[in-house]
N, C-alpha and C. Protein backbone atom coordinates (compact mmCIF):
# COMPACT_ATOMS: atom_id res chain seq x y z
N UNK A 1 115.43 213.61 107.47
CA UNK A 1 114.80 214.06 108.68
C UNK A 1 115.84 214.20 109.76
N UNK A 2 115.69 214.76 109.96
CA UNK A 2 116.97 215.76 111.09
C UNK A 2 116.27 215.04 112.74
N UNK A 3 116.79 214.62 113.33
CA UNK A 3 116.31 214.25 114.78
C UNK A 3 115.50 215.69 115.51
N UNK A 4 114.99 215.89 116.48
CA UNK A 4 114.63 217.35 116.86
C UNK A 4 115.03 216.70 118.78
N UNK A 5 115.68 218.28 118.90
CA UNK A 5 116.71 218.27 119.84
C UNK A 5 115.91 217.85 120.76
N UNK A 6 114.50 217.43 121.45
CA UNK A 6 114.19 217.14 122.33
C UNK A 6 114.35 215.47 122.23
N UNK A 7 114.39 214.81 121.51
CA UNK A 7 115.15 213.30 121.32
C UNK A 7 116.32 213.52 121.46
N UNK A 8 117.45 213.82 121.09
CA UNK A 8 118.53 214.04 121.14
C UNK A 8 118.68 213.86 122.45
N UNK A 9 117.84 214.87 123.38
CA UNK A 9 118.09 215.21 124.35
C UNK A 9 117.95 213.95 125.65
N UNK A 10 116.81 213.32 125.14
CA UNK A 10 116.33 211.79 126.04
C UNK A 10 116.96 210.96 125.81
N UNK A 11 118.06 210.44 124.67
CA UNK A 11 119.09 209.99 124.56
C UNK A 11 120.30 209.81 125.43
N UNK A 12 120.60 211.38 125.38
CA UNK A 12 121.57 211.59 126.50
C UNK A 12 121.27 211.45 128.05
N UNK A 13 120.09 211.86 128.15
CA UNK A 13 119.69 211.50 129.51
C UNK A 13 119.45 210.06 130.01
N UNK A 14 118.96 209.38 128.97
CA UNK A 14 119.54 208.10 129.58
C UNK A 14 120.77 207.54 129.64
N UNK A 15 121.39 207.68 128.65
CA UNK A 15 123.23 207.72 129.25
C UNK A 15 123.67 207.96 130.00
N UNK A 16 123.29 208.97 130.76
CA UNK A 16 123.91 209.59 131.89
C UNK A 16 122.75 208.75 132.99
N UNK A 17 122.09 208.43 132.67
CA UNK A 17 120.87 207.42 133.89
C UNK A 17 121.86 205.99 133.65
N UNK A 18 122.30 205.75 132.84
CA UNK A 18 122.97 204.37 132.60
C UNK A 18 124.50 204.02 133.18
N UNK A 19 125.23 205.26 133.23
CA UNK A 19 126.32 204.83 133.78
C UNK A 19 126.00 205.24 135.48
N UNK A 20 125.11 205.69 136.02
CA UNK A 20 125.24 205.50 137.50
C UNK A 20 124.93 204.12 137.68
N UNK A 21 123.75 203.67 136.69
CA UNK A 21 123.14 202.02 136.79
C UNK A 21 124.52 201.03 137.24
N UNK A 22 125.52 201.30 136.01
CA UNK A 22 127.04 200.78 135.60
C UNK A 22 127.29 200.82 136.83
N UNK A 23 127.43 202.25 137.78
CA UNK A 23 128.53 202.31 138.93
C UNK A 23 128.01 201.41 139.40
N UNK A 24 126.75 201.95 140.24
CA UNK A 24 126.16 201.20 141.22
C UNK A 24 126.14 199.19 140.97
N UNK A 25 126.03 198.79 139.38
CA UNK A 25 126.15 197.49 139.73
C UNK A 25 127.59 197.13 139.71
N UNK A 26 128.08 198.13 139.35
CA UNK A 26 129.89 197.84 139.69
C UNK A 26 130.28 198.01 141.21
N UNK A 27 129.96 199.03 141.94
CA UNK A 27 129.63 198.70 143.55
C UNK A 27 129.39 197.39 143.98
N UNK A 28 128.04 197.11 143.52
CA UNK A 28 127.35 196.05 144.08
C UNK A 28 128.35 194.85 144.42
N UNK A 29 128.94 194.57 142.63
CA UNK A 29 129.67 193.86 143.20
C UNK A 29 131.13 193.73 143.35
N UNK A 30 131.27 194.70 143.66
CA UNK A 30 132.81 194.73 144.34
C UNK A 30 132.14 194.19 146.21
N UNK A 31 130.90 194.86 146.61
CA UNK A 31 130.59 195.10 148.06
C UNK A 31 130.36 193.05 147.84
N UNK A 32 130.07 192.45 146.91
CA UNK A 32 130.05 191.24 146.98
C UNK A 32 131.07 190.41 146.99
N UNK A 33 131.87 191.06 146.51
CA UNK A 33 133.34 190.85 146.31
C UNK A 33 133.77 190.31 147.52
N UNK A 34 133.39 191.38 148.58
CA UNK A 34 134.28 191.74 149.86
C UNK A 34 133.60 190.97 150.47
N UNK A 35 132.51 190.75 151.02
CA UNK A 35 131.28 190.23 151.87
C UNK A 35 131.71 189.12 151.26
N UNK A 36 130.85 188.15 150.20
CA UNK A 36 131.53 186.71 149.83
C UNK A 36 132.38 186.26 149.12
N UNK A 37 133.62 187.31 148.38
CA UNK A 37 134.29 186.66 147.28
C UNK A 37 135.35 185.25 147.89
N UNK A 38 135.54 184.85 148.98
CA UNK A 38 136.30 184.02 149.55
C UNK A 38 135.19 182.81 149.79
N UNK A 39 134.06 183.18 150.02
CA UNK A 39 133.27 181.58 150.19
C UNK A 39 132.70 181.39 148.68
N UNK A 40 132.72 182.41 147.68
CA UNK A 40 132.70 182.00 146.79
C UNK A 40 133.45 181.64 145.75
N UNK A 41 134.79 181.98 146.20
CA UNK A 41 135.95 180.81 145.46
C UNK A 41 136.24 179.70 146.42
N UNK A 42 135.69 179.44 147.80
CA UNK A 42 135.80 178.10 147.99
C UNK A 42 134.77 177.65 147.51
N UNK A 43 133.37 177.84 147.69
CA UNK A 43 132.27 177.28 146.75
C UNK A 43 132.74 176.30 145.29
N UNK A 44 133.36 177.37 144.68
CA UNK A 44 133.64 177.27 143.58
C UNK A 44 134.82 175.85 143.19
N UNK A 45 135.86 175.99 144.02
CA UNK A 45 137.26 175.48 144.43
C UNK A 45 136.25 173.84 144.60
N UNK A 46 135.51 173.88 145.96
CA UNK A 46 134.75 172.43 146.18
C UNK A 46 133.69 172.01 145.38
N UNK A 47 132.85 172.59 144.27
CA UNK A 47 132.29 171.78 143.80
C UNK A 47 133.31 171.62 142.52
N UNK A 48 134.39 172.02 142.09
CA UNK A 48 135.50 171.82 141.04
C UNK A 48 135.84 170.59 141.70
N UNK A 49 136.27 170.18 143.33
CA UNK A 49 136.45 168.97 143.46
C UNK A 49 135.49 168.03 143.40
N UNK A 50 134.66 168.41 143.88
CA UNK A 50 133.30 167.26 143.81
C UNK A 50 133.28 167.20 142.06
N UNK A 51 133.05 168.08 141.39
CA UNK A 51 132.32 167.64 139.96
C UNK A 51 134.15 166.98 139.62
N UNK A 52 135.25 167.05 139.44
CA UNK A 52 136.42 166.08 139.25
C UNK A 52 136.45 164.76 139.89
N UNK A 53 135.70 164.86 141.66
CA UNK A 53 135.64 163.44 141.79
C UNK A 53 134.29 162.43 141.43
N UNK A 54 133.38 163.53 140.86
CA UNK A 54 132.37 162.41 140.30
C UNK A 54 133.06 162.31 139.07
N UNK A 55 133.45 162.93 137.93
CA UNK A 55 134.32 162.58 137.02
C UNK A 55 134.72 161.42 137.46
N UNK A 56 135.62 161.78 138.10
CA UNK A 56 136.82 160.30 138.25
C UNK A 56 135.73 159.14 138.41
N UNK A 57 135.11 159.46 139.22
CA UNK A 57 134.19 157.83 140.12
C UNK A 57 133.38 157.76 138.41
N UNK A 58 133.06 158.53 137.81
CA UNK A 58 132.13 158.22 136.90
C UNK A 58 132.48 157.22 135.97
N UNK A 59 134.27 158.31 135.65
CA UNK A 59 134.92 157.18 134.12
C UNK A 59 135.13 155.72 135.32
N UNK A 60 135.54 155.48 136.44
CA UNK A 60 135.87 154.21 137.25
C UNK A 60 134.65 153.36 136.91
N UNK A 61 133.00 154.20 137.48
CA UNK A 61 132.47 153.58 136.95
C UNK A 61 131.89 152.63 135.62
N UNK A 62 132.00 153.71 134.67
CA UNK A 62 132.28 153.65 133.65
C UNK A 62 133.02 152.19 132.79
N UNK A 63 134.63 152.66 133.67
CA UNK A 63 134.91 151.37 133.13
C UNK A 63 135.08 150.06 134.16
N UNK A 64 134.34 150.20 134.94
CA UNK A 64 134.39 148.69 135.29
C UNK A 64 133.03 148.58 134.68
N UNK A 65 131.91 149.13 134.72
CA UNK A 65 130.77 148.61 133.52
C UNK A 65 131.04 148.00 132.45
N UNK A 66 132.04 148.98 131.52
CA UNK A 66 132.67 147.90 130.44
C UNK A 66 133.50 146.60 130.51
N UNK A 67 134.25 146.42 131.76
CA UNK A 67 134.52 145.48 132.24
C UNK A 67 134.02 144.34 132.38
N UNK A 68 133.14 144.65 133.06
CA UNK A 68 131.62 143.71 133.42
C UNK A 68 131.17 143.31 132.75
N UNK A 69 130.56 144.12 131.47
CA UNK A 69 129.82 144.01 130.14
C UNK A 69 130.94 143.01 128.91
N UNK A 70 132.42 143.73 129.55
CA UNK A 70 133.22 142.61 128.20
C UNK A 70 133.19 140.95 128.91
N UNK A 71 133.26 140.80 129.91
CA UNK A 71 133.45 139.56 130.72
C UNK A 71 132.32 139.15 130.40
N UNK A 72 130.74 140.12 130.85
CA UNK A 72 129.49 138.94 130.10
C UNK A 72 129.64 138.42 129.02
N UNK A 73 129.66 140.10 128.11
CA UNK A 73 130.06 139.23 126.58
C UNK A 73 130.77 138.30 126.08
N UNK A 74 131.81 138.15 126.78
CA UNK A 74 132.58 136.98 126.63
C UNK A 74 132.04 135.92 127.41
N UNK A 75 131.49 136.12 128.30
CA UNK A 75 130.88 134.52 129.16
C UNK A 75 130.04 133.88 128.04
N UNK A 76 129.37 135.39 127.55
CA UNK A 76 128.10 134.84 126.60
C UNK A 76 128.85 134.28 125.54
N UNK A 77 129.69 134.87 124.76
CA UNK A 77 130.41 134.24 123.68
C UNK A 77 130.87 132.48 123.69
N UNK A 78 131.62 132.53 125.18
CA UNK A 78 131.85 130.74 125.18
C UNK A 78 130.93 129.79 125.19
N UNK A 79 129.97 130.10 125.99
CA UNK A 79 128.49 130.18 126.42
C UNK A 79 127.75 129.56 124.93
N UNK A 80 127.91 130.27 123.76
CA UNK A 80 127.14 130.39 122.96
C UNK A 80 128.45 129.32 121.77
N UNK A 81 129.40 129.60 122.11
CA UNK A 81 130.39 128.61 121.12
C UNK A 81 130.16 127.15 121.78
N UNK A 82 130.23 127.06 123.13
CA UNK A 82 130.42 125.78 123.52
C UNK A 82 129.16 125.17 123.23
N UNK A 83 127.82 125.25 123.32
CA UNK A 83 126.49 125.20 122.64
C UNK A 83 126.39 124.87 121.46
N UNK A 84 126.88 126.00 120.49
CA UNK A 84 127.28 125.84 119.10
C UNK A 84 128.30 124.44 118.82
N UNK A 85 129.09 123.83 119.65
CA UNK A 85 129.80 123.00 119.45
C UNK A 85 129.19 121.76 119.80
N UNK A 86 128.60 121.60 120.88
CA UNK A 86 127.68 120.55 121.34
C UNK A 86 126.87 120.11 120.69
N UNK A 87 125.83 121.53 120.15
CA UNK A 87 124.79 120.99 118.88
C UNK A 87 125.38 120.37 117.34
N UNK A 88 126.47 120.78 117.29
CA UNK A 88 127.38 120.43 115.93
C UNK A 88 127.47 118.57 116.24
N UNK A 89 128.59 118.76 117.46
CA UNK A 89 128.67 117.30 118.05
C UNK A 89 127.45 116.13 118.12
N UNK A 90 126.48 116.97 118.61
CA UNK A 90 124.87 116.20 118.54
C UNK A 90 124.50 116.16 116.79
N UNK A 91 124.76 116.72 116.21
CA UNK A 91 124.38 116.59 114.80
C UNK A 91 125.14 115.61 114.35
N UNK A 92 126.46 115.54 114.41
CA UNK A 92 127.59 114.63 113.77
C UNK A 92 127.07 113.24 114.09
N UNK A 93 126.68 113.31 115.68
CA UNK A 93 126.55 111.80 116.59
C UNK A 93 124.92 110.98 115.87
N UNK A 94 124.16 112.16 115.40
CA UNK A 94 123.09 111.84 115.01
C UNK A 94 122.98 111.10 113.59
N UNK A 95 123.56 112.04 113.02
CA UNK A 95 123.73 111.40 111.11
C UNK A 95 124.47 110.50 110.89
N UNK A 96 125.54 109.82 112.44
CA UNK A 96 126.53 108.94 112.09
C UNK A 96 125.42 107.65 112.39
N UNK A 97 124.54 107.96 113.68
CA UNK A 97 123.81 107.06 114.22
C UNK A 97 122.53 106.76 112.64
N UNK A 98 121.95 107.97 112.14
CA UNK A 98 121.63 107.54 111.20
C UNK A 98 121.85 106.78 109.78
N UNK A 99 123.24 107.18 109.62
CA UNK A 99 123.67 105.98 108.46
C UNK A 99 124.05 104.61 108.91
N UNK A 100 124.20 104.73 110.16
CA UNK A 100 124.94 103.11 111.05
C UNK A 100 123.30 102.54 110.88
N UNK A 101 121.94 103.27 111.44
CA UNK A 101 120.41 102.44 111.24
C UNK A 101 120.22 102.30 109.30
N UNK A 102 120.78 103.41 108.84
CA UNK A 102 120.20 103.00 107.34
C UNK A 102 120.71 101.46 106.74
N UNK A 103 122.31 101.44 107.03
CA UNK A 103 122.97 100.34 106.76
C UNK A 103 122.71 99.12 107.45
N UNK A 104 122.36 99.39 108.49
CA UNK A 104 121.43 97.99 109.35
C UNK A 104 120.47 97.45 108.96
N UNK A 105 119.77 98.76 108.26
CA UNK A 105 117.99 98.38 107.41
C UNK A 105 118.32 97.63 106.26
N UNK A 106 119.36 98.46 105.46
CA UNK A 106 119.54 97.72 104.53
C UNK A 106 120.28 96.34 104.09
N UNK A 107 120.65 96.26 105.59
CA UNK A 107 121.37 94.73 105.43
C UNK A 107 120.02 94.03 106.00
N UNK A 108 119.55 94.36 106.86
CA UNK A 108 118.44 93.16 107.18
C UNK A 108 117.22 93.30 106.02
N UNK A 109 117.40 94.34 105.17
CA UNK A 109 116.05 94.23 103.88
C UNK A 109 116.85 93.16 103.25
N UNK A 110 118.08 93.42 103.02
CA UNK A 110 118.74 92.38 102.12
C UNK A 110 118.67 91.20 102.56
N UNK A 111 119.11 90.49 103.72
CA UNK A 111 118.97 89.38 104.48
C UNK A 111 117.59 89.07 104.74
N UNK A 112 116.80 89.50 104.99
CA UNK A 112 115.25 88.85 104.66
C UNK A 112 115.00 88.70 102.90
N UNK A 113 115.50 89.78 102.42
CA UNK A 113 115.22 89.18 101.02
C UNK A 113 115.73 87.74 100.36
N UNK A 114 117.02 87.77 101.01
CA UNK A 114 117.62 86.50 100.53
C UNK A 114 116.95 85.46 101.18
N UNK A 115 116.67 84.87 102.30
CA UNK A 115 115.79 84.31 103.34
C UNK A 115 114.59 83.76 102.63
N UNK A 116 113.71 84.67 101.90
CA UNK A 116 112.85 84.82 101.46
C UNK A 116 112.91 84.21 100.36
N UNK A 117 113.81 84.84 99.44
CA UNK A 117 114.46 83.85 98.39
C UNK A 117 114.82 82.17 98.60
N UNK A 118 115.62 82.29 99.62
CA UNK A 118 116.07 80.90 100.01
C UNK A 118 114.64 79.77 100.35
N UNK A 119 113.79 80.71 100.67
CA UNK A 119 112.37 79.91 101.29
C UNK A 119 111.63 79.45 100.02
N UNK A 120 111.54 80.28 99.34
CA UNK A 120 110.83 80.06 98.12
C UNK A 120 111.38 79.02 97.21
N UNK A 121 113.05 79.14 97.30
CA UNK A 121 113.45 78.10 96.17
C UNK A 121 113.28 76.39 97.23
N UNK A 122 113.44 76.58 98.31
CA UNK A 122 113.61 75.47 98.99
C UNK A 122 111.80 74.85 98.93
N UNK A 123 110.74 75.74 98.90
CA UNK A 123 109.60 75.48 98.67
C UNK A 123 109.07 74.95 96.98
N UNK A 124 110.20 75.43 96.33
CA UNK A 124 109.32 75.36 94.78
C UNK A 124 110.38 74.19 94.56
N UNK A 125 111.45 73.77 95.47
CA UNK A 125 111.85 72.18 95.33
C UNK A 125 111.49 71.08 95.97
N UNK A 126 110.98 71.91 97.37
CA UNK A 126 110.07 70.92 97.89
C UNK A 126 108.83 70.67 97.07
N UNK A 127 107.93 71.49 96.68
CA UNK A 127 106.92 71.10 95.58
C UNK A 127 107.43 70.59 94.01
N UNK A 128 108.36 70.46 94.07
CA UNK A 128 108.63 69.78 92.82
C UNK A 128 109.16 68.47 93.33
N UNK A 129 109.45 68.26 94.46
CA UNK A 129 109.94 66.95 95.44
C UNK A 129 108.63 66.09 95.32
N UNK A 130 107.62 66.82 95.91
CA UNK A 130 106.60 66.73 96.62
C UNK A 130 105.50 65.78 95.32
N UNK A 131 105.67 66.86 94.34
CA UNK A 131 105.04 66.80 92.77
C UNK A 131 105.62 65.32 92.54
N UNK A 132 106.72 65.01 92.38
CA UNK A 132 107.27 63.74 91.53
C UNK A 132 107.16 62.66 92.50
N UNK A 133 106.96 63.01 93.95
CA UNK A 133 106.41 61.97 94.47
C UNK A 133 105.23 61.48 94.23
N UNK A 134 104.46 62.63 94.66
CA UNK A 134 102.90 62.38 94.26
C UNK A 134 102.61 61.57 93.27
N UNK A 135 103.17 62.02 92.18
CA UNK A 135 103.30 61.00 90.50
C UNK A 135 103.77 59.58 90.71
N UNK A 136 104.81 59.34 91.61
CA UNK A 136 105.28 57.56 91.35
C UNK A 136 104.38 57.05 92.61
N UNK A 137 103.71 57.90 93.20
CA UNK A 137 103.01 57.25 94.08
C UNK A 137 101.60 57.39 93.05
N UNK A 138 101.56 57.81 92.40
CA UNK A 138 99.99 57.56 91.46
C UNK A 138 100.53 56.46 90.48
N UNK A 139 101.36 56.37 90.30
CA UNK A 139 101.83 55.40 89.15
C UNK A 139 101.86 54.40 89.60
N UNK A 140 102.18 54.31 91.16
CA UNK A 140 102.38 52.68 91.39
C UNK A 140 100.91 52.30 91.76
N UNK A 141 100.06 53.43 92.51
CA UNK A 141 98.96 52.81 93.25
C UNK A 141 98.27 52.60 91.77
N UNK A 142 97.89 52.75 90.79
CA UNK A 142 97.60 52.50 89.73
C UNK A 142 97.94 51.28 88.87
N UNK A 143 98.95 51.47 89.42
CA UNK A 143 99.89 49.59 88.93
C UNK A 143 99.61 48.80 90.09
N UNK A 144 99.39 49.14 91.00
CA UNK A 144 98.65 48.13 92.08
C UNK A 144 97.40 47.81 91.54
N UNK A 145 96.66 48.69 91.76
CA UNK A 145 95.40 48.89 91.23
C UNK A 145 95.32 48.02 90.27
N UNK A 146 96.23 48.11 89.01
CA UNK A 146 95.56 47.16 87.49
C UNK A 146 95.92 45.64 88.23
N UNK A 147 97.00 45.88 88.28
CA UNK A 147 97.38 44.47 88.83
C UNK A 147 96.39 43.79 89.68
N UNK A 148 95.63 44.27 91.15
CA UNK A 148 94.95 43.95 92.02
C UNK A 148 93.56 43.81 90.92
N UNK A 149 93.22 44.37 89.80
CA UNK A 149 92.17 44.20 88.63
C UNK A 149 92.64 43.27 88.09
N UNK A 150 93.60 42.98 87.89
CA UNK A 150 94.07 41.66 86.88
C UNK A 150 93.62 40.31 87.63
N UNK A 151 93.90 40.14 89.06
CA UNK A 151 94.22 39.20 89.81
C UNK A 151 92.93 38.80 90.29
N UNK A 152 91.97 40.19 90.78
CA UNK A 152 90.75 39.80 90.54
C UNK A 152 89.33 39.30 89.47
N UNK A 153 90.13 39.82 88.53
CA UNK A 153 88.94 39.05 87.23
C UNK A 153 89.75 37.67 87.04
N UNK A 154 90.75 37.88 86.80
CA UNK A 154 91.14 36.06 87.03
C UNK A 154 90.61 35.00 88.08
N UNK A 155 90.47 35.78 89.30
CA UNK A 155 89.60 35.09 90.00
C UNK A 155 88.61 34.66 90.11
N UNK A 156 87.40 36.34 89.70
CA UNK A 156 86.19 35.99 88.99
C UNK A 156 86.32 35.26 88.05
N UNK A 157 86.91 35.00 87.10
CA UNK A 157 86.86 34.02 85.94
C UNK A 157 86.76 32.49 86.68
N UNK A 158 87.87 32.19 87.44
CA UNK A 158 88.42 31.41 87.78
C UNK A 158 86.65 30.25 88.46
N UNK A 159 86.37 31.62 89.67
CA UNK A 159 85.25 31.19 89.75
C UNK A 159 84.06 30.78 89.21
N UNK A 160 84.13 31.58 88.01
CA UNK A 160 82.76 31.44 87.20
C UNK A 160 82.89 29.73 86.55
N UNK A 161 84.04 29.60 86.12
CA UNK A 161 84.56 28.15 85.49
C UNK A 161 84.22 27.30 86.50
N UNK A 162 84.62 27.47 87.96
CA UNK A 162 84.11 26.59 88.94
C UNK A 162 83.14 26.13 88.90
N UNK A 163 82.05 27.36 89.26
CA UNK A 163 80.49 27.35 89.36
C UNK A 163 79.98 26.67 88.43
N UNK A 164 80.22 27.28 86.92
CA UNK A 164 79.76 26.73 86.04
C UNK A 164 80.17 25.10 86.18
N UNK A 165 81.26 24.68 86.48
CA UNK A 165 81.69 23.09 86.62
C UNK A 165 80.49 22.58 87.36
N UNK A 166 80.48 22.85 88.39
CA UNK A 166 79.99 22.71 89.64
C UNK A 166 78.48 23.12 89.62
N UNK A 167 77.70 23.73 88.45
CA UNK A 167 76.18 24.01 88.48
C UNK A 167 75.47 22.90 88.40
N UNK A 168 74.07 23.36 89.15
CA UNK A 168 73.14 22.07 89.08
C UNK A 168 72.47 22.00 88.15
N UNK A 169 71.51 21.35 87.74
CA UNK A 169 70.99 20.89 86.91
C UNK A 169 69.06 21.57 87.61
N UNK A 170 68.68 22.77 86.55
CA UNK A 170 67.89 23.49 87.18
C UNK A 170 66.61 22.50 87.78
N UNK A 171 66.27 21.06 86.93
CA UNK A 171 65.13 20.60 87.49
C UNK A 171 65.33 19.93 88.42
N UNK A 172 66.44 19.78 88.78
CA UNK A 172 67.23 18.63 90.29
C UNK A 172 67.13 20.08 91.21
N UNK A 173 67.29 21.42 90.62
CA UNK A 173 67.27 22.59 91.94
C UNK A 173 65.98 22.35 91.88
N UNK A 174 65.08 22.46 90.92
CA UNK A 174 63.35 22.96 91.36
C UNK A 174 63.16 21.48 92.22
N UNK A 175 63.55 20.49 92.10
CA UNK A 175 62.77 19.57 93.11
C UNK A 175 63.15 19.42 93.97
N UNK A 176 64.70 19.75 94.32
CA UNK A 176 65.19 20.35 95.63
C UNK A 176 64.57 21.42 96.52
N UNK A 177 64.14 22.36 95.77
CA UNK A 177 63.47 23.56 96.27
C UNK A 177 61.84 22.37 96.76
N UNK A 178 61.51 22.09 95.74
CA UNK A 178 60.09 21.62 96.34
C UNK A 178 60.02 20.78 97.45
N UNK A 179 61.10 20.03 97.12
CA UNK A 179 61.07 18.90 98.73
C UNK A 179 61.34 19.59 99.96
N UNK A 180 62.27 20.91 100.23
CA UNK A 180 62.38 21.86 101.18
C UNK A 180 61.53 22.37 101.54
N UNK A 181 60.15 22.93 100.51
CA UNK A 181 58.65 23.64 100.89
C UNK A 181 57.71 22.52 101.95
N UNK A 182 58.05 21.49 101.25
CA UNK A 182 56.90 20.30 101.85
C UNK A 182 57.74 19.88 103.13
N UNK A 183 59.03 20.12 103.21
CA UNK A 183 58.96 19.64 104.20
C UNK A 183 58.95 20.64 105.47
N UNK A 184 58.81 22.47 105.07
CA UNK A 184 58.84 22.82 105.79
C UNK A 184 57.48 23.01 106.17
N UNK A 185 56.11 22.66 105.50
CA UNK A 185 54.43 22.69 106.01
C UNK A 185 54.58 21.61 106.47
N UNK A 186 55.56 20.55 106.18
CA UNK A 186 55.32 19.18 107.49
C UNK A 186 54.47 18.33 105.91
N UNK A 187 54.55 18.25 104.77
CA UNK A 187 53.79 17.41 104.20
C UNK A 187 54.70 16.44 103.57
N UNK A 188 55.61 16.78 103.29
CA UNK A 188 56.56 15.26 103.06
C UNK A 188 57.11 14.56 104.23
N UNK A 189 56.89 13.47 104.55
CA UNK A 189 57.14 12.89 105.11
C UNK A 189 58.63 11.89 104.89
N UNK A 190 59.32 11.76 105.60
CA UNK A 190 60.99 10.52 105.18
C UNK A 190 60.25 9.61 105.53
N UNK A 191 61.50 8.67 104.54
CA UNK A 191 60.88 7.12 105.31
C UNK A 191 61.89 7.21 106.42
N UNK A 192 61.17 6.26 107.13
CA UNK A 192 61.89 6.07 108.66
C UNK A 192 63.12 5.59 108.03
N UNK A 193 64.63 5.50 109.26
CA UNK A 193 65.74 5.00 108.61
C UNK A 193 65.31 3.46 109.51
N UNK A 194 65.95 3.02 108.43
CA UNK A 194 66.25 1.44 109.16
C UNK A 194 67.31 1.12 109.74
């Protein structure tokens, strides 16, 4: 398909509409050129200094932030070692304090045990003290005893032999007894003494 010359033709006519466009914005700004090209290379010139001195102030800022931030970190670091060392120290002081109480326990479990021991044997010799006394004190009060039995049936004996020596003659008691009755109703009478 072949173009047809009336395209062709609107083609060119805008080309030729396009480079007056060209002049005229090539005018434009040359006429801008002239009118502001000097406040707009100082424009330009001062915010180049301003945006270099916020640069500068920025990295300053910048690094005294890191400054700041390494000094915390490090405050925090000693901060956090000397802590770390304290709690170590408190641990050491603790487990030393705890084996110094275990070894205390276990000397006073031991020392009451022995104590305990010592009580018991001093008790199971005192009851065996106690025991063999008890025994010669049963042995003797028992040998008192027979003896104080011996001494008394000998006595009873002794007596009975008396008595018997010494018994009356039962019909001399019955008329003894009778003369005591009569004379206590008042019917026997004594002879007067002379």
């Amino acid at each position: 398909m072949t173009p047809s010359p009336e395209h062709d033709g609107g083609t060119v006519a805008l080309q030729e509409n396009s480079e007056p466009d060209n002049r005229e914005a090539a005018n434009v700004d040359k006429i801008r050129e002239i009118l502001f090209g000097g406040q707009m290379r100082d424009y330009d010139r001062q915010f180049a200094r301003i945006e270099e001195q916020l640069t500068r102030q920025a990295e300053v800022l910048r690094d005294e932030t890191k400054k700041r931030l390494d000094a915390l970190e490090e405050h925090f670091n000693r901060e956090i070692e000397s802590l770390k060392q304290r709690l170590k120290s408190e641990r050491t002081d603790r487990t030393a304090t705890m084996t110094a109480l275990e070894g205390e326990l276990r000397e006073l479990r031991k020392g009451t045990a022995d104590r305990c021991m010592r009580i018991e044997d001093a008790l199971s010799e005192s009851s065996g003290q106690l025991s063999a006394r008890l025994l010669d004190l049963s042995k003797r009060l028992g040998e008192e005893i027979e003896e104080k039995h011996r001494a008394l049936a000998t006595l009873i004996d002794r007596e009975v032999q008396t008595l018997q020596a010494n018994k009356t003659d039962r019909k001399a008691l019955a008329d003894l007894l009778v003369e005591v009755s009569m004379r206590l109703r008042e019917e026997f009478a004594l002879p007067p003494d002379k």
